[in-house]
C-alpha atoms as a PDB file:
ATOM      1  CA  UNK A   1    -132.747 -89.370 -87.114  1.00  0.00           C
ATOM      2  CA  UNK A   2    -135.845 -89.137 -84.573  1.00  0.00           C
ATOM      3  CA  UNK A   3    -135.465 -88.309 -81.193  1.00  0.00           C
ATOM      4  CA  UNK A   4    -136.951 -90.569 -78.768  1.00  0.00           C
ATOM      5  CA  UNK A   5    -139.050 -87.922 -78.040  1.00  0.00           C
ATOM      6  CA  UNK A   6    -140.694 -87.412 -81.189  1.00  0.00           C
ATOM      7  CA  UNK A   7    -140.924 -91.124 -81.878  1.00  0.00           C
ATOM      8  CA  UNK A   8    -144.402 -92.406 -81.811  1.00  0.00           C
ATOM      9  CA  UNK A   9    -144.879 -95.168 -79.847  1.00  0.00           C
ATOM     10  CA  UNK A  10    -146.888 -97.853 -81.948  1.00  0.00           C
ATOM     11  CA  UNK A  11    -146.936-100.353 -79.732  1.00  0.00           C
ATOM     12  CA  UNK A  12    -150.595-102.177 -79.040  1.00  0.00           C
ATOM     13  CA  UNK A  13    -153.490 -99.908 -77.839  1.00  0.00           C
ATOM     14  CA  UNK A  14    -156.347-101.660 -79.319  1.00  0.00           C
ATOM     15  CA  UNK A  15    -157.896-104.594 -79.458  1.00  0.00           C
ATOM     16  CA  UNK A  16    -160.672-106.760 -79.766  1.00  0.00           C
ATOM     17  CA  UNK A  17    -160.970-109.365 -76.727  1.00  0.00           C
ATOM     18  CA  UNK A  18    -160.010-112.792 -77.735  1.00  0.00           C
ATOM     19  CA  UNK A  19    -162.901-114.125 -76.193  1.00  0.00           C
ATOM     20  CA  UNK A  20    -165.766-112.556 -73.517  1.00  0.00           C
ATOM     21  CA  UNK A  21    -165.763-112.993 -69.722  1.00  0.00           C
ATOM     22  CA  UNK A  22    -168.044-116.309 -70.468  1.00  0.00           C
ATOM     23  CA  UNK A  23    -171.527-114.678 -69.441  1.00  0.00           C
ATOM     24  CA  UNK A  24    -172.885-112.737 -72.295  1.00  0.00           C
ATOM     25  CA  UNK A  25    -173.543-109.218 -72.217  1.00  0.00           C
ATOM     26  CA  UNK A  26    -172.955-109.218 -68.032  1.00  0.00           C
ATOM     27  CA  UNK A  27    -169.357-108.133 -67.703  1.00  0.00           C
ATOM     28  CA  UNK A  28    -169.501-107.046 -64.349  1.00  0.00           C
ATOM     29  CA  UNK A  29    -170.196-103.700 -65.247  1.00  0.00           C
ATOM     30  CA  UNK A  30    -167.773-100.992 -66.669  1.00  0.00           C
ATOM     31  CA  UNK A  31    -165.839-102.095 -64.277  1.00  0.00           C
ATOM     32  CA  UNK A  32    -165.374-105.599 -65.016  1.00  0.00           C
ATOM     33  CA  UNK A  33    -164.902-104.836 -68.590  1.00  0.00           C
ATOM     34  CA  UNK A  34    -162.157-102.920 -68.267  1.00  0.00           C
ATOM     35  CA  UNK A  35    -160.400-105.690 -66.093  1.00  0.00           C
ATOM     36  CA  UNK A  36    -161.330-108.297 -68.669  1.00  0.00           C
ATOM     37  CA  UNK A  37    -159.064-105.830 -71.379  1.00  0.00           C
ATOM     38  CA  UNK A  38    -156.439-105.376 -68.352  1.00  0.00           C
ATOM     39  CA  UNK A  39    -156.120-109.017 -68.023  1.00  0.00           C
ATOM     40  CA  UNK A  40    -156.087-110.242 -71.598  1.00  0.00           C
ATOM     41  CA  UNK A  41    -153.593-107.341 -72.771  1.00  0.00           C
ATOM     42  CA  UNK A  42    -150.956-107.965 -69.816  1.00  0.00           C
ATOM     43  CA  UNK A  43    -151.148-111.764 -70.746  1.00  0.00           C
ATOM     44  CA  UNK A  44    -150.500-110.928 -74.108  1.00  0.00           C
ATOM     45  CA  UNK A  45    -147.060-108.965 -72.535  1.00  0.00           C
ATOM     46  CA  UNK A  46    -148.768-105.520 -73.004  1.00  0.00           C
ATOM     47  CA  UNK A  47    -147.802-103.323 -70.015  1.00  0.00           C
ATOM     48  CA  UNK A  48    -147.489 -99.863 -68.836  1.00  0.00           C
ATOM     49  CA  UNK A  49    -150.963 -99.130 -70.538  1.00  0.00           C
ATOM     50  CA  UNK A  50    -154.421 -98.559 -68.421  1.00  0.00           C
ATOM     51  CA  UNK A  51    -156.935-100.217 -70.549  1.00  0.00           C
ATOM     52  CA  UNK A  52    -160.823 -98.898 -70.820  1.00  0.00           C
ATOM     53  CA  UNK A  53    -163.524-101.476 -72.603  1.00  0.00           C
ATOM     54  CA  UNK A  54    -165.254 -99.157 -75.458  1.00  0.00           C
ATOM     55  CA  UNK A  55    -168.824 -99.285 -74.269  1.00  0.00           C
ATOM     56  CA  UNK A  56    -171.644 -97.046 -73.165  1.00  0.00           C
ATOM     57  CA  UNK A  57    -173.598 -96.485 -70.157  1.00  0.00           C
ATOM     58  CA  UNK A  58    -177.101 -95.113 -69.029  1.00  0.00           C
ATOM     59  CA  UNK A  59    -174.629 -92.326 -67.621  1.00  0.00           C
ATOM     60  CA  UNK A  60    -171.251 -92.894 -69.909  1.00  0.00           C
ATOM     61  CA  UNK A  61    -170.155 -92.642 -73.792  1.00  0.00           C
ATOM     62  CA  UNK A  62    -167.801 -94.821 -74.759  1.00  0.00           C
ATOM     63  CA  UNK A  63    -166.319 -91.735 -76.751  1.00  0.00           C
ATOM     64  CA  UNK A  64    -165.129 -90.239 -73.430  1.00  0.00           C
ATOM     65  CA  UNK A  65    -163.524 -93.394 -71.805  1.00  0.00           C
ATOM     66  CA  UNK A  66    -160.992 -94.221 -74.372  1.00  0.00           C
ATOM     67  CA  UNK A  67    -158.484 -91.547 -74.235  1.00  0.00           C
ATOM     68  CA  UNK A  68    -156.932 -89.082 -77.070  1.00  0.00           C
ATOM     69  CA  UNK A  69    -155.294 -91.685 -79.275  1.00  0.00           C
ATOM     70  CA  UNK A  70    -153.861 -92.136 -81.435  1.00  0.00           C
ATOM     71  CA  UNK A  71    -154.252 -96.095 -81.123  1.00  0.00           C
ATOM     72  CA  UNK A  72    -152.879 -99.208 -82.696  1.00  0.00           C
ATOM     73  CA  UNK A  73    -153.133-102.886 -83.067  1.00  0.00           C
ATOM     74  CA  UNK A  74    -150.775-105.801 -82.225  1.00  0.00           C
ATOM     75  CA  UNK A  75    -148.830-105.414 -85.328  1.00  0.00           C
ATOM     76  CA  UNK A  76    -148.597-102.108 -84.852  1.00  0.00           C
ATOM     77  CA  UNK A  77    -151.190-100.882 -87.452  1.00  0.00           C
ATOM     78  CA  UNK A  78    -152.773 -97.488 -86.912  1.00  0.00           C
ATOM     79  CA  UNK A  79    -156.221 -97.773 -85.990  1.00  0.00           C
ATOM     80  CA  UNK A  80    -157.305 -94.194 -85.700  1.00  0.00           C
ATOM     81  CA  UNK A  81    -155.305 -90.569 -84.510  1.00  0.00           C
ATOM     82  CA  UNK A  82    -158.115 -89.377 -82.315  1.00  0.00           C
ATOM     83  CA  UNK A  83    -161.446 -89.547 -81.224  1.00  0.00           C
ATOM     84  CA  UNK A  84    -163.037 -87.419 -84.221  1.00  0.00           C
ATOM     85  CA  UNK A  85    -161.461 -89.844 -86.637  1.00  0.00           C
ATOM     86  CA  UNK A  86    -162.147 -93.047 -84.504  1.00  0.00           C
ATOM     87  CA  UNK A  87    -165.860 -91.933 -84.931  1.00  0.00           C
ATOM     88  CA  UNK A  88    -165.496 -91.201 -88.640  1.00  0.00           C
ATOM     89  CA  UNK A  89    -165.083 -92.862 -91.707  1.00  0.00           C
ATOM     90  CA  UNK A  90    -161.194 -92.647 -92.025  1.00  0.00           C
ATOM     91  CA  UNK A  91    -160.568 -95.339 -89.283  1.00  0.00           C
ATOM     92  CA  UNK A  92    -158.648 -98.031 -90.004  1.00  0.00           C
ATOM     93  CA  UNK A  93    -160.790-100.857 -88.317  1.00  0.00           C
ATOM     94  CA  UNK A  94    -161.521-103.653 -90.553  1.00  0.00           C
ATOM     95  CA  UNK A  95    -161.387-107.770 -90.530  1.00  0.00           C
ATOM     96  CA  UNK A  96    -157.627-107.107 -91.091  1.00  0.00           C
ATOM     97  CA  UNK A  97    -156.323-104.702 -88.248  1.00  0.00           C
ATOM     98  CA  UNK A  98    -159.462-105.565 -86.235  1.00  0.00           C
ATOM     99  CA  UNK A  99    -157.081-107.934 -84.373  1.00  0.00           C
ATOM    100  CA  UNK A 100    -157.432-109.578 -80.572  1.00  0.00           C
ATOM    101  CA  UNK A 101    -154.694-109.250 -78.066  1.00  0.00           C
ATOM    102  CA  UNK A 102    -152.531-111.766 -79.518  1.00  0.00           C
ATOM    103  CA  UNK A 103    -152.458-110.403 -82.923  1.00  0.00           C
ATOM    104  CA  UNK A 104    -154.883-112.830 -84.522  1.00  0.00           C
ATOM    105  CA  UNK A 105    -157.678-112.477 -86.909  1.00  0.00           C
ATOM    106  CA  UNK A 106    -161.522-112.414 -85.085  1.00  0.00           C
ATOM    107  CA  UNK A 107    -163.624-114.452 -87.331  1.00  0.00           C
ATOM    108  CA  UNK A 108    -165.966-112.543 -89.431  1.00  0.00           C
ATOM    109  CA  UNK A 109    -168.658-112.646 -91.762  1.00  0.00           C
ATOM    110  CA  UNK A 110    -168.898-115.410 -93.643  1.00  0.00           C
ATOM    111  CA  UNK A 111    -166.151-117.715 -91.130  1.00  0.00           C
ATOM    112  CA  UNK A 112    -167.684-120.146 -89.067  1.00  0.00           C
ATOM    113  CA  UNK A 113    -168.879-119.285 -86.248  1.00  0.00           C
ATOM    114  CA  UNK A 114    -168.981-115.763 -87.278  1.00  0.00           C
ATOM    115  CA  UNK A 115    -168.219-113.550 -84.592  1.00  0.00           C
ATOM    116  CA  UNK A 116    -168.468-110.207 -85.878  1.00  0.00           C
ATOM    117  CA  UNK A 117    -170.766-108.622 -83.485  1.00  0.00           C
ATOM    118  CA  UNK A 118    -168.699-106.570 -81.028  1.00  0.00           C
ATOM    119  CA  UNK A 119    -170.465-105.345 -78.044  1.00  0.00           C
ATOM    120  CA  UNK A 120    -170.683-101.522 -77.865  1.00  0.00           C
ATOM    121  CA  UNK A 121    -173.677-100.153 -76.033  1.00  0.00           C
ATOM    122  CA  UNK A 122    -173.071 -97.227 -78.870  1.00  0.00           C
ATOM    123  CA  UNK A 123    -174.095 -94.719 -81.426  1.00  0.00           C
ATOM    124  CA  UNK A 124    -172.211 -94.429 -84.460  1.00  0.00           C
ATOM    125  CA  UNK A 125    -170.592 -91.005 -82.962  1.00  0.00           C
ATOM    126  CA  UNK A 126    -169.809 -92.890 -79.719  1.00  0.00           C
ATOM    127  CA  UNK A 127    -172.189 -92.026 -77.615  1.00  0.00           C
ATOM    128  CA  UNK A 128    -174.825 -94.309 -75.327  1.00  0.00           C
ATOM    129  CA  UNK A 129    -177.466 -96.030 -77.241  1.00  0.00           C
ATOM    130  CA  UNK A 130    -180.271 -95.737 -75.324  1.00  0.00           C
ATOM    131  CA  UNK A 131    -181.560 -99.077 -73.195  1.00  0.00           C
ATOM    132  CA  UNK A 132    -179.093-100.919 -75.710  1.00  0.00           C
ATOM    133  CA  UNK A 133    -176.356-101.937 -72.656  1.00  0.00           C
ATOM    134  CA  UNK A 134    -177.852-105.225 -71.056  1.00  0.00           C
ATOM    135  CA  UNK A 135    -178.289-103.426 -68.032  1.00  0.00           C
ATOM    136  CA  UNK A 136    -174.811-101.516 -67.559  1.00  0.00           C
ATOM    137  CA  UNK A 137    -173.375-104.842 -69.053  1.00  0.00           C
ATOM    138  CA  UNK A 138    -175.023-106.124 -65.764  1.00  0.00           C
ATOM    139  CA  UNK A 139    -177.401-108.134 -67.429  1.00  0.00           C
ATOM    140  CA  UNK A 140    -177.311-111.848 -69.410  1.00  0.00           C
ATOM    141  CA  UNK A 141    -180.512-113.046 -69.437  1.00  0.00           C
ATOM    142  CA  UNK A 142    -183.369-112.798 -71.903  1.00  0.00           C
ATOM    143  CA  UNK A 143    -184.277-109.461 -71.212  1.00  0.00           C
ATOM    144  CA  UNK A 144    -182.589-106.366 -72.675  1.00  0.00           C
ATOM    145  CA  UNK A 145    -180.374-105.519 -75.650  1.00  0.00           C
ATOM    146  CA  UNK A 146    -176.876-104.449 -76.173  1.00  0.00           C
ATOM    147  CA  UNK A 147    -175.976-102.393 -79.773  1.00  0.00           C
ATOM    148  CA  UNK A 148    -173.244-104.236 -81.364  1.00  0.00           C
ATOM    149  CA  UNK A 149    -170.671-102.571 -84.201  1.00  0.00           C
ATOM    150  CA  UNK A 150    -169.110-105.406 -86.832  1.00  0.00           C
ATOM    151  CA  UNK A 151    -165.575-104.861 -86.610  1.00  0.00           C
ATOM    152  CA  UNK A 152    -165.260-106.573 -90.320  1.00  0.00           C
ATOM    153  CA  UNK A 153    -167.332-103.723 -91.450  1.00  0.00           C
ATOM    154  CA  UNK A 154    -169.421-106.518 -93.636  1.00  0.00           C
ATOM    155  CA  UNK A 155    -173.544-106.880 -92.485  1.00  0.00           C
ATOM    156  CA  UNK A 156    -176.722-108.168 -94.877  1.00  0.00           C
ATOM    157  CA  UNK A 157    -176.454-105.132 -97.193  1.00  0.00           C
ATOM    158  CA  UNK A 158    -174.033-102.312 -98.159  1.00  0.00           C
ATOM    159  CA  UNK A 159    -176.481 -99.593 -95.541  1.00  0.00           C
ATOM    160  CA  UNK A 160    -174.135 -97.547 -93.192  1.00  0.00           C
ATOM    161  CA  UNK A 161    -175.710 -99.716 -90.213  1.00  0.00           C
ATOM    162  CA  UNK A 162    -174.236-102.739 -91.840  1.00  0.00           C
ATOM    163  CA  UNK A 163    -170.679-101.471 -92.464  1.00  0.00           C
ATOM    164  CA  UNK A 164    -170.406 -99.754 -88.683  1.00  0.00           C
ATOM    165  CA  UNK A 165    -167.526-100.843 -86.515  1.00  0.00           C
ATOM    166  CA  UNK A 166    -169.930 -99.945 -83.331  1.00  0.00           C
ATOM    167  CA  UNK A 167    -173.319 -99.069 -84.184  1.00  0.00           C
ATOM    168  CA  UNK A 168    -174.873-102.187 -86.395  1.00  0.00           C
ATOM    169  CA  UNK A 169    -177.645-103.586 -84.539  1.00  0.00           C
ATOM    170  CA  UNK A 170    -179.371-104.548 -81.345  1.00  0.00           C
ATOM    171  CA  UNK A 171    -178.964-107.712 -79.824  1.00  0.00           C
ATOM    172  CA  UNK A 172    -181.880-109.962 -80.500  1.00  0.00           C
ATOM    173  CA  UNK A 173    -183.328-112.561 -77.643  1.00  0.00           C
ATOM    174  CA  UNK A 174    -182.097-110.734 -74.807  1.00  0.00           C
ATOM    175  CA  UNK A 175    -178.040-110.583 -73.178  1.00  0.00           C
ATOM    176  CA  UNK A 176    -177.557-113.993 -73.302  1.00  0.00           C
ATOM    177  CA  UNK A 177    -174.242-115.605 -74.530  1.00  0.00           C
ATOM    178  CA  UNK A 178    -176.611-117.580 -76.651  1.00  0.00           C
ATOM    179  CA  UNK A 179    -178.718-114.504 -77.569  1.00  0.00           C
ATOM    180  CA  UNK A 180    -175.016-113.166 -78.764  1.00  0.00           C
ATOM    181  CA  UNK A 181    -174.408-116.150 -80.811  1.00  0.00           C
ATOM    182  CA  UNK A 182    -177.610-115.814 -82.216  1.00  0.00           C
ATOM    183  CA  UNK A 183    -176.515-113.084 -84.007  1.00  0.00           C
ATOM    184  CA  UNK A 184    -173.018-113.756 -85.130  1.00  0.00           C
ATOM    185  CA  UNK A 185    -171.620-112.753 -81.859  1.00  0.00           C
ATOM    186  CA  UNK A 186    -169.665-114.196 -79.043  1.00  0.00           C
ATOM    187  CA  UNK A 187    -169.865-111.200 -76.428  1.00  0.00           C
ATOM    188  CA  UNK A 188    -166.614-109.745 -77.532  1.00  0.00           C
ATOM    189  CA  UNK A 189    -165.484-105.823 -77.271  1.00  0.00           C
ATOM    190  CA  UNK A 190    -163.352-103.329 -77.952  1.00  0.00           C
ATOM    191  CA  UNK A 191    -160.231-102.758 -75.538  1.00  0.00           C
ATOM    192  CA  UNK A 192    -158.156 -98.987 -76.204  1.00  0.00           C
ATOM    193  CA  UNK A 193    -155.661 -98.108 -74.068  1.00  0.00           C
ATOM    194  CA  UNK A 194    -156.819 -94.952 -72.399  1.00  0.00           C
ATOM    195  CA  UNK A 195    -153.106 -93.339 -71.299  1.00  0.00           C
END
């Protein structure tokens, strides 16, 4: 029998936001991201946990704010042990474990709407894409670009852009929640719980 101790707690510490703050790519910063996971993972009953939005900054990877791991989904599916495997291919993040908050399924390629583009300011390793953040996620106009991932690992082709969880493609038409759309996106992003 396991101790307490040595039992791993699988209980949720990632997720994909149900839905976005309403405004595009502006979230209010880093800062308003990470109250937007906050908020949708206590409604869901999560607590205890101090939850970090997985995006990039001019001056921030989204590598570094997510804690050690390892991290898992509403139904207690293991997403990844660490950051090294997060960032590699033996994550578990497809349409399937890819969940929101609740524990539900975030349309994907091929649903209607399709809302596979996650926001993630990111390179494939995590770190900032460069002038690919809508302004710090400060920005929803129709200037700038954010890089989204596709968290059902499904784009136009079978390239390694196409299958990335965070590094797919660039917004097109600016920060816009329509811009977003535009794309097959609905200015959703990854939530991990940092502690």
């Amino acid at each position: 029998m396991m101790s307490a101790a040595s039992a791993q707690d699988t209980s949720m510490s990632f997720f994909v936001t149900s839905q976005g703050p309403g405004k595009g790519a502006n979230l209010g910063g880093l800062a308003g991201a990470d109250a937007h996971c906050q908020q949708l993972a206590e409604a869901a009953g999560s607590s205890g946990k101090t939850w970090h939005a997985y995006l990039s900054t001019s001056d921030t990877d989204a590598r570094d704010r997510i804690g050690a791991g390892p991290w898992f989904n509403a139904k207690g599916e293991k997403i990844a042990d660490d950051v090294a495997s997060l960032h590699s291919d033996a994550n578990g993040i497809n349409k399937q474990t890819a969940l929101d908050e609740k524990g539900t399924v975030i349309n994907g390629r091929g649903d209607e709407p399709n809302r596979h583009d996650i926001l993630t300011g990111s390179m494939p390793d995590g770190t900032k894409a460069a002038d690919q953040t809508c302004g710090d996620w400060s920005m929803d106009g129709t200037e700038g670009a954010a890089m989204m991932g596709h968290h059902d690992r499904m784009g136009l082709d079978d390239s390694p852009p196409a299958k990335s969880w965070n590094s797919s493609h660039a917004s097109r038409g600016g920060c816009s929640q329509d811009a977003l759309k535009g794309t097959g996106g609905d200015g959703l992003f990854y939530c991990f719980a940092a502690n």
